[in-house]
Protein backbone atom coordinates (compact mmCIF):
# COMPACT_ATOMS: atom_id res chain seq x y z
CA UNK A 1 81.47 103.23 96.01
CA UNK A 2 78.38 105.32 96.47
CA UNK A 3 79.87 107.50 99.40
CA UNK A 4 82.30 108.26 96.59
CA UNK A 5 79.96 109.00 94.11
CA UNK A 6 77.56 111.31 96.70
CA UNK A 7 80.54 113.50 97.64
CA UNK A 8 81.47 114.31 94.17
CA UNK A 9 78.15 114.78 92.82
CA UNK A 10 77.72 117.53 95.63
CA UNK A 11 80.79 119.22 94.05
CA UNK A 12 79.11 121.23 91.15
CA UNK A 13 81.30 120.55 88.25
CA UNK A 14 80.30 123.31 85.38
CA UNK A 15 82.65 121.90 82.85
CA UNK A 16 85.14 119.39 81.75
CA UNK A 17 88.16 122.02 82.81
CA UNK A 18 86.46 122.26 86.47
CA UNK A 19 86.75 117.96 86.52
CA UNK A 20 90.38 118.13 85.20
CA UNK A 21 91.57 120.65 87.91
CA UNK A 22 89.54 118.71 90.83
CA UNK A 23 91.68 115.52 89.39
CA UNK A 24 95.09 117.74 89.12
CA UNK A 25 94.47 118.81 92.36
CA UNK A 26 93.93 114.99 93.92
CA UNK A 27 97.39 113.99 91.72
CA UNK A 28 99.13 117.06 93.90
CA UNK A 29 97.61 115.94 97.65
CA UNK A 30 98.77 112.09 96.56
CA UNK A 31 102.34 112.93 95.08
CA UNK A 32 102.35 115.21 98.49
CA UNK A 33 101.08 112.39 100.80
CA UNK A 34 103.55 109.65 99.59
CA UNK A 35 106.88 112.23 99.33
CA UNK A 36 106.29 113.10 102.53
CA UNK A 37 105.01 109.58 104.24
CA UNK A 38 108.63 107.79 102.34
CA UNK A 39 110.65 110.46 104.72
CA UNK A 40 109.00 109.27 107.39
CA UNK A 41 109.24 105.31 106.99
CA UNK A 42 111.87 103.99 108.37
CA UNK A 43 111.38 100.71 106.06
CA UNK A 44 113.80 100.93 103.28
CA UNK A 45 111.32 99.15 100.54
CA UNK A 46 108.46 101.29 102.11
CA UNK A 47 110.44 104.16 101.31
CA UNK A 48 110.87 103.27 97.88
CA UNK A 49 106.92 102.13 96.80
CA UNK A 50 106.34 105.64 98.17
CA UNK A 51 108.94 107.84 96.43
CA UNK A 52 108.25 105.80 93.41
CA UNK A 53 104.06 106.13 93.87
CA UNK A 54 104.90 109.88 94.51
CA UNK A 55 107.07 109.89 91.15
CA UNK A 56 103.43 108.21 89.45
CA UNK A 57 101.23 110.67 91.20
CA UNK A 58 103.19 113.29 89.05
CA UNK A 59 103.05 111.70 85.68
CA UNK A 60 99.42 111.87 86.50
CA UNK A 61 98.69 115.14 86.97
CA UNK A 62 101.31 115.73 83.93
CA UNK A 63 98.73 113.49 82.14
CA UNK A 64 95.93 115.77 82.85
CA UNK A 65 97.75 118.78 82.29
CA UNK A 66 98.58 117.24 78.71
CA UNK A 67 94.90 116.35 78.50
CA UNK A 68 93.65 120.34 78.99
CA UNK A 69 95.56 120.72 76.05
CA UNK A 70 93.97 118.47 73.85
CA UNK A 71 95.43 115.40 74.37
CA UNK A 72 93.82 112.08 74.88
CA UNK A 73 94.87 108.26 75.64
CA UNK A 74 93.14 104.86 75.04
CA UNK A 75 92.15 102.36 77.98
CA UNK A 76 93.95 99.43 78.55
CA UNK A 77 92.22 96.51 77.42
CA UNK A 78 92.23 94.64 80.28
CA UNK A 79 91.45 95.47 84.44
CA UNK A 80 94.21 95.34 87.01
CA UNK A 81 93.63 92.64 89.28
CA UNK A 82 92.32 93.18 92.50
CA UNK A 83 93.40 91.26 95.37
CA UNK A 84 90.91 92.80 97.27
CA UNK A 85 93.25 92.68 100.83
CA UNK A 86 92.11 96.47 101.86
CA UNK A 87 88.84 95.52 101.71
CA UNK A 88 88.96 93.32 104.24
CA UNK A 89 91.37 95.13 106.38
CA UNK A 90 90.75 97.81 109.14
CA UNK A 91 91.65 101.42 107.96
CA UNK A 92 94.12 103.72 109.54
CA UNK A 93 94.47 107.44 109.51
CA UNK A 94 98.35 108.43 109.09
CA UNK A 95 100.32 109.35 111.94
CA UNK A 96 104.24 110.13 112.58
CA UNK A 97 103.89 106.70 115.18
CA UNK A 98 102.10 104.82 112.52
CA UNK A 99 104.28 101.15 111.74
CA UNK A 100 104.88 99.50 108.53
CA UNK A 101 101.76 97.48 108.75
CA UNK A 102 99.40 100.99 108.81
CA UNK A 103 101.55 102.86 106.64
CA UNK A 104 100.20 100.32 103.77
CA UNK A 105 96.90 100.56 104.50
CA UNK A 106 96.82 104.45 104.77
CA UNK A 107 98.21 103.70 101.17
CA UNK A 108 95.90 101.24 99.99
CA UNK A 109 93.05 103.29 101.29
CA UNK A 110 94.00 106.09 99.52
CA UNK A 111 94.71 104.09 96.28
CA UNK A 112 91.16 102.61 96.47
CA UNK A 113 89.62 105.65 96.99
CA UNK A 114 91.93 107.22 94.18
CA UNK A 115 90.02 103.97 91.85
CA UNK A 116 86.34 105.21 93.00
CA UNK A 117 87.03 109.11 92.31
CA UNK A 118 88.18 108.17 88.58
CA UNK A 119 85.57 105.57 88.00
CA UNK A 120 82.89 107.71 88.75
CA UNK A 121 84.27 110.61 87.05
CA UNK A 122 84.06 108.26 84.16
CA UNK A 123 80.17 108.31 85.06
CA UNK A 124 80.22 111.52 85.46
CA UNK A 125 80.90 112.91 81.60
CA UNK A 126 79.40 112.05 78.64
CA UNK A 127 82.52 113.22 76.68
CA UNK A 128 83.91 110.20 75.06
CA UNK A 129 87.40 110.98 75.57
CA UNK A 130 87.30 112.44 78.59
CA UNK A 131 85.68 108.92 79.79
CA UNK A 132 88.89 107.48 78.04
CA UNK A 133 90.94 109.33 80.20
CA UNK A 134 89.24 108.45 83.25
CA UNK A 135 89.33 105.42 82.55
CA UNK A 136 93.25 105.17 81.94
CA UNK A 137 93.90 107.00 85.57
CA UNK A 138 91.65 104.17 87.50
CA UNK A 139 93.38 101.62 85.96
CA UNK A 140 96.31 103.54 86.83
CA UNK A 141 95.10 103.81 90.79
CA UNK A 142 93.99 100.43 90.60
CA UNK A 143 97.62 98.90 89.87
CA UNK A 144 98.80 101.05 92.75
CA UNK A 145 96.96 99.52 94.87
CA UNK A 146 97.71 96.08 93.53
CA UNK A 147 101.03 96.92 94.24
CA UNK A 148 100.69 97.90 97.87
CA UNK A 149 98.52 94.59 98.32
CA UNK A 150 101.46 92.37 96.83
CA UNK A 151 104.07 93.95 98.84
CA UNK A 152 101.32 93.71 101.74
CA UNK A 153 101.24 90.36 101.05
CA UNK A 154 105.25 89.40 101.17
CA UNK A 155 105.77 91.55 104.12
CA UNK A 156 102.81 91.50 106.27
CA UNK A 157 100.76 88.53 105.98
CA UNK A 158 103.62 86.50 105.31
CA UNK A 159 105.20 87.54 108.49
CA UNK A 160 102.32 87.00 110.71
């Protein structure tokens, strides 16, 4: 978590708007990585975690746009589980020749490192709802990546 934490404390945020465009921005490359990676699957339940994480990646950034306004949202009361599988696992960089198998863990990489961006943004501000809000989008990274470890779990593990 701390390589996390180092390269966003060497971005100089000067204000709360600066945080909620560098989060937009991350909602926009993650909506863009997963519409573009569920063309390229050729896995037909691959296809549809990613169009529907790329669907989630939108609400996200809707969120935030909402939030610039002057909106705000409570945390969950309780954490998504964490199966922990990409922690243990090998990452990948995506690539058109990349199989089923790396195409998750591209995804859970990215959905883990989504968690540590909005966890220490939560660090980051002392504004109470803003730490709301970050709170709400880990939790909301952190069940995507539960759900790429479950279906990880049915379609990898359990085939190997």
């Amino acid at each position: 978590m701390s390589e996390v934490k180092n390269e966003i404390k060497a971005i100089p945020f000067k204000s709360i708007d600066e945080i909620l465009d560098f989060a937009i921005k991350s909602e926009e490359n993650a909506n863009r990585f997963y519409s573009e990676w569920a063309k390229k699957v050729e896995r037909k339940s691959l296809q549809k975690a990613f169009k529907e994480l790329a669907e989630e990646e939108l609400g996200h950034k809707e969120f935030l746009l909402g939030i610039k306004k002057g909106g705000t949202l409570t945390p969950p009361e309780e954490e998504v589980l964490d199966l922990k599988i990409s922690d243990y696992l090998i990452d990948f960089k995506a690539s058109i020749d990349m199989d089923y198998q790396d195409a998750l863990l591209v995804a859970m990489h990215r959905e883990k490192m989504a968690f540590k961006l909005y966890s220490s943004l939560v660090d980051m501000t002392e504004d109470v709802d803003m730490k709301s809000t970050f709170k709400v989008l880990a939790q909301e990274e952190a069940k995507h990546k539960l759900r790429l470890e479950l279906i990880y779990d049915d379609h990898v593990l359990t085939e190997n």
